[in-house]
Protein backbone atom coordinates (compact mmCIF):
# COMPACT_ATOMS: atom_id res chain seq x y z
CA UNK A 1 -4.11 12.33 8.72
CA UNK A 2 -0.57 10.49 8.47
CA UNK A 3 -0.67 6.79 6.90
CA UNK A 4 0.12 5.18 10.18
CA UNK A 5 -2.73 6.99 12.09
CA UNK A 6 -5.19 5.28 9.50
CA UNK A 7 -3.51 2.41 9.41
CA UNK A 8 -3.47 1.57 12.88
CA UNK A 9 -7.22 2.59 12.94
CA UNK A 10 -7.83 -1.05 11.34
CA UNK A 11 -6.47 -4.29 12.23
CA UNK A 12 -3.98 -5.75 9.63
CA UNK A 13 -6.91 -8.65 8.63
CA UNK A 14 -9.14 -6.22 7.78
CA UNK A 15 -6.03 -3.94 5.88
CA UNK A 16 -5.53 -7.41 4.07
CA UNK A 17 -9.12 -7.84 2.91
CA UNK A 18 -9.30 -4.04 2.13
CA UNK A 19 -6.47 -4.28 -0.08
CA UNK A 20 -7.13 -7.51 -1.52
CA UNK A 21 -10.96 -6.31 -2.37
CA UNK A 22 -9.67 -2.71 -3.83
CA UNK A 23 -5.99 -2.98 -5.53
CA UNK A 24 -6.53 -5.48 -8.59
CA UNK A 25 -2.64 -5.70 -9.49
CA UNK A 26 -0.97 -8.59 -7.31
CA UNK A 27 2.40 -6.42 -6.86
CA UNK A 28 0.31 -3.50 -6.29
CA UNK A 29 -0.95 -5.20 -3.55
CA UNK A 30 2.24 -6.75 -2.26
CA UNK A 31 3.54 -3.10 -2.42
CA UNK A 32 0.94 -1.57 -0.86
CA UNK A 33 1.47 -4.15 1.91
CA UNK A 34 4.49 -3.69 2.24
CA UNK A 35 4.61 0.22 3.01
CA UNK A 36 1.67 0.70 4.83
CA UNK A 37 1.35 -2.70 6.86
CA UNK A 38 5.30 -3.68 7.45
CA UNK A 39 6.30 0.36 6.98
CA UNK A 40 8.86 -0.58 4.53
CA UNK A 41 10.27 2.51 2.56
CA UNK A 42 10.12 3.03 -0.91
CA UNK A 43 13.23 2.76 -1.48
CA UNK A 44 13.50 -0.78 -0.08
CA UNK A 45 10.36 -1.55 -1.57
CA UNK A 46 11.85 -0.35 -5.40
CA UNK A 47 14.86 -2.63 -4.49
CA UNK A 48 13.08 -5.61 -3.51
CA UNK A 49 10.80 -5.41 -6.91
CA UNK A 50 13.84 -4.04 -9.27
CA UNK A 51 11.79 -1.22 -10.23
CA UNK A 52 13.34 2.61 -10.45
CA UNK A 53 12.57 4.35 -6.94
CA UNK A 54 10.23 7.08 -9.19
CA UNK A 55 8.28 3.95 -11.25
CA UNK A 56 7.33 1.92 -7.22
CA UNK A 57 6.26 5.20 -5.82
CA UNK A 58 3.54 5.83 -8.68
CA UNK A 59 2.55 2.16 -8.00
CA UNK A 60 1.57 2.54 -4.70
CA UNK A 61 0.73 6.14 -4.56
CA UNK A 62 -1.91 4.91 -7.14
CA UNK A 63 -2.72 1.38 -5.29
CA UNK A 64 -3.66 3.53 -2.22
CA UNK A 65 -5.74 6.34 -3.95
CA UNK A 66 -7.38 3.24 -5.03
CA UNK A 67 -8.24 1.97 -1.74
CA UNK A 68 -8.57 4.96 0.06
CA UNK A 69 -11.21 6.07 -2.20
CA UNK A 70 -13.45 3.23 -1.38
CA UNK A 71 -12.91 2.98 2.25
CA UNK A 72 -13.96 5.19 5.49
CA UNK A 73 -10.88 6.88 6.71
């Protein structure tokens, strides 16, 4: 299943809590937010933060393992 097909399978309050509740680092979060709620790319996501395009996607590859393994896809 593609991000936005889970995604839209939740409203974006309940994303927000999700992600609040799971991903303990604040720009984690932020991140995460931004690509899977506002569907942001990575690339304007590593801009945004400064970080190396390589260094964000770890981030939030690892923020959403994190909250995809505590949540009912």
């Amino acid at each position: 299943m593609r991000n936005r097909e889970i995604v839209d399978n939740k409203s974006r309050s309940e994303w927000c809590e999700l992600i609040f509740e799971w991903v303990h680092n604040s720009e984690d979060r932020k991140m995460l937010e931004l690509y899977l709620l506002d569907d942001i790319s990575v690339s304007d996501i590593s801009k945004r933060f400064g970080y190396s395009l390589e260094w964000t996607q770890q981030r939030i590859s690892r923020a959403k393992k994190q909250l995809f393994n505590h949540i009912k896809l």
